[in-house]
Protein backbone atom coordinates (compact mmCIF):
# COMPACT_ATOMS: atom_id res chain seq x y z
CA UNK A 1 14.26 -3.57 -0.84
CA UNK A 2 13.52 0.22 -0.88
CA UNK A 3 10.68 1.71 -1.35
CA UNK A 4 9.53 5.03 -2.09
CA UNK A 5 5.53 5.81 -1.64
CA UNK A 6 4.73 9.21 -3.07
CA UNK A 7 1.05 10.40 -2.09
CA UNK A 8 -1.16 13.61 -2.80
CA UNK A 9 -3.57 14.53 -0.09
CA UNK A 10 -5.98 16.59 0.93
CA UNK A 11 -7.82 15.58 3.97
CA UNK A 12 -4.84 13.40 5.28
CA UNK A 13 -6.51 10.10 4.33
CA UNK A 14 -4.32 9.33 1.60
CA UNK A 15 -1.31 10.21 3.28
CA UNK A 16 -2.92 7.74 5.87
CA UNK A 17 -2.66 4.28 3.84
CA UNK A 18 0.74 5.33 1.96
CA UNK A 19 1.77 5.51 6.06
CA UNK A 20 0.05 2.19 6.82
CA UNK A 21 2.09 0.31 3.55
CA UNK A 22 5.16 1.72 5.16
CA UNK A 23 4.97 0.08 8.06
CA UNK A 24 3.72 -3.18 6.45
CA UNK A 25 6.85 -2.39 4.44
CA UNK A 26 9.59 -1.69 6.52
CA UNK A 27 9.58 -5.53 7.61
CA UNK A 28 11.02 -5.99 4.11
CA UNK A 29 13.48 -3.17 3.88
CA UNK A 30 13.69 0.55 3.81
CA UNK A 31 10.07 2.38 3.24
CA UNK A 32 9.47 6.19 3.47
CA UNK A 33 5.99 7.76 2.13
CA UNK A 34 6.39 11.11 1.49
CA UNK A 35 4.01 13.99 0.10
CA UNK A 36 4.33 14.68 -3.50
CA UNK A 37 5.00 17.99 -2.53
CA UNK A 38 8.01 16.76 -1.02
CA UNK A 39 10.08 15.19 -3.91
CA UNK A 40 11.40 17.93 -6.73
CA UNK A 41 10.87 14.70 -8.99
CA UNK A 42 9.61 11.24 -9.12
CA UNK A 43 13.07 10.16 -11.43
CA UNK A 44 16.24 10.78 -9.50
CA UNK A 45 15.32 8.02 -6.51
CA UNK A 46 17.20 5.01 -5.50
CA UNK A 47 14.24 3.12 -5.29
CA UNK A 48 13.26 -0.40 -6.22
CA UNK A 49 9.35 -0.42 -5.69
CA UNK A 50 7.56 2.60 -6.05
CA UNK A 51 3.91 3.35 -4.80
CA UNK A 52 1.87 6.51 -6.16
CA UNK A 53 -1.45 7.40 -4.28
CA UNK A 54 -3.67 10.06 -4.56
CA UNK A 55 -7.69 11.11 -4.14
CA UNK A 56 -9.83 10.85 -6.86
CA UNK A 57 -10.61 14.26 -7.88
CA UNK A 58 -13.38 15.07 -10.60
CA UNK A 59 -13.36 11.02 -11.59
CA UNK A 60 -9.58 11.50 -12.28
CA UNK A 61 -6.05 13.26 -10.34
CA UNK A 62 -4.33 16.10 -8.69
CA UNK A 63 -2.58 18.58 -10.12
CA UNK A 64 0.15 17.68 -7.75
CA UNK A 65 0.10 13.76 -8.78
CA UNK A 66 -0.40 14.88 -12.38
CA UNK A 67 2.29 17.25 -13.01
CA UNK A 68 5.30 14.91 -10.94
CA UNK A 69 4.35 12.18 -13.46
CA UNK A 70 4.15 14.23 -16.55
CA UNK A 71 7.73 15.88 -15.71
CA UNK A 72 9.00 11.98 -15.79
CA UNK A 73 11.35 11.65 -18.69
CA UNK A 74 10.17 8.70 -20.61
CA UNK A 75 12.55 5.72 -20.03
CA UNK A 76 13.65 7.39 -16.64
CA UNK A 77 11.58 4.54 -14.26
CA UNK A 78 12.12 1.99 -17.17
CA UNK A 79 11.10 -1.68 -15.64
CA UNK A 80 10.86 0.18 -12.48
CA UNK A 81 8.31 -1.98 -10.00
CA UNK A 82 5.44 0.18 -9.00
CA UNK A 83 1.99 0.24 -7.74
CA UNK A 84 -0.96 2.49 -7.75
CA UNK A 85 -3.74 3.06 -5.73
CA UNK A 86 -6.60 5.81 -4.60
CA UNK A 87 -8.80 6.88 -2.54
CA UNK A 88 -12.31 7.75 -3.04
CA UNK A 89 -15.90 7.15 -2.71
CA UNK A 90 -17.24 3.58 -2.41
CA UNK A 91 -19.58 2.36 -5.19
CA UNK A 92 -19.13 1.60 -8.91
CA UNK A 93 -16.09 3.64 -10.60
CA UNK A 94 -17.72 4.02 -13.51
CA UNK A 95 -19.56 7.43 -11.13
CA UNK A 96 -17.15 8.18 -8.50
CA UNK A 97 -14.17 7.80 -11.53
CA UNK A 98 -10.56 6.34 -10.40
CA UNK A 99 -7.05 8.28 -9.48
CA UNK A 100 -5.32 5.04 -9.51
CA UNK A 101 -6.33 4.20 -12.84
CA UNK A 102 -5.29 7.29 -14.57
CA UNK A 103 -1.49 6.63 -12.48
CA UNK A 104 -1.80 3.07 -13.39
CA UNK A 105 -1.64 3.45 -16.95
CA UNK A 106 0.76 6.54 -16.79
CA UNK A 107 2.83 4.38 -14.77
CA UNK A 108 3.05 1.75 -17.51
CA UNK A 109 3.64 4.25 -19.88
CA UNK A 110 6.65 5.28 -18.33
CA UNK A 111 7.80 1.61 -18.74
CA UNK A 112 7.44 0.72 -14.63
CA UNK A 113 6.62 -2.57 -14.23
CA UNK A 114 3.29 -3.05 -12.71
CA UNK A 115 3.06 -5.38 -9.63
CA UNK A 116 -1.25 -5.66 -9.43
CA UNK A 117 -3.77 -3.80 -10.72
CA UNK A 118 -4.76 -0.48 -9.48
CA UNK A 119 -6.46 -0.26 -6.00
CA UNK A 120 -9.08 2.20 -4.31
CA UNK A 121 -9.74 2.65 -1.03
CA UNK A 122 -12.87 4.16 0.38
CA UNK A 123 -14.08 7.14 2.25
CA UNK A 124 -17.07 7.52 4.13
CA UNK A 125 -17.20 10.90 3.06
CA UNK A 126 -16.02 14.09 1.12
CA UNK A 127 -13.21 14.95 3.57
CA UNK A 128 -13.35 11.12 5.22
CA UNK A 129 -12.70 9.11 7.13
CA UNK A 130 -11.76 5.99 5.75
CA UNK A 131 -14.43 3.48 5.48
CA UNK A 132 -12.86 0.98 8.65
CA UNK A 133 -10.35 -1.08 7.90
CA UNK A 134 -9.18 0.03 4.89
CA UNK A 135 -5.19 1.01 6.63
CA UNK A 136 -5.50 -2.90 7.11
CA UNK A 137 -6.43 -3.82 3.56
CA UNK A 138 -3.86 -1.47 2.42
CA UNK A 139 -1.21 -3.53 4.62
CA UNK A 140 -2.47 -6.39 2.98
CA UNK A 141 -2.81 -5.31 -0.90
CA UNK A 142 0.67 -3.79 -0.28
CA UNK A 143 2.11 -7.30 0.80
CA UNK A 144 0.38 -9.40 -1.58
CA UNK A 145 1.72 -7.25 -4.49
CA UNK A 146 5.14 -7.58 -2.98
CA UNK A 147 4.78 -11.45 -1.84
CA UNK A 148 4.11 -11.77 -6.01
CA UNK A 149 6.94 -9.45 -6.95
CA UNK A 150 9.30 -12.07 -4.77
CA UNK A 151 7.73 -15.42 -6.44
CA UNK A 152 7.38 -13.66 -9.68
CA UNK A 153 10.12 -11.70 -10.82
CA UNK A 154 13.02 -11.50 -7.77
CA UNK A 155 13.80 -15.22 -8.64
């Protein structure tokens, strides 16, 4: 399996957990995260899961995020298998808002299908660190999605 993890950061935390899922990853096949300001598009990789992280920025995302995902042509990741997740403050999202919602949905839009819901990780604060243990639970979330992917749809 390959997989492509696209992140926005701007404290390095992000970049942090799409690292972590890579290495939980790579166990299964190829896995490279890579800055969104890396890729000149999120539609011409040979990919079969892709991951898009970000921070939650005024309760929604990035510029960088944003823009990558609106320049997807629609039907371009077409029953693609993604995943997206965030990173913000910890406490109710309905006041600290949610990046990986906003991709979630965008991502369906585009036709990917979705592996789990949306996940956020937490920050202790505005430029971090991660609350501890979250590169663990982001090992974990990313391998439970994937363990369902394989009983679910890899048949």
């Amino acid at each position: 399996m390959k997989t492509l993890i696209v992140y926005e950061t701007e404290y390095g935390n992000t970049e942090k957990l799409a690292r972590a899922m890579a290495e939980a990853l790579s166990e299964h096949g190829e896995a490279r995260a890579t800055s969104v300001a890396g890729i000149s598009s999120l539609d011409h990789h040979d990919a079969d899961l892709l991951i898009v992280g970000s921070p939650t920025q005024r309760h929604g995302l990035p510029s960088g995020i944003r823009d990558k995902l609106d320049g997807v042509p629609k039907g371009r990741l077409k029953n693609m298998a993604a995943l997206a997740f965030d990173t913000r403050y910890p406490g109710s999202r309905w006041i600290t808002g949610s990046a990986a919602r906003k991709i979630h949905r965008i991502l369906r839009d585009l036709g990917c299908r979705l592996l789990a819901p949306p996940e956020s990780f937490f920050v202790a604060g505005e430029q971090g660190p991660l609350e501890p243990g979250e590169e663990d639970r982001a090992r974990a979330w990313v391998l439970r999605s994937l363990g369902r992917t394989q009983r679910e749809t890899l048949r």
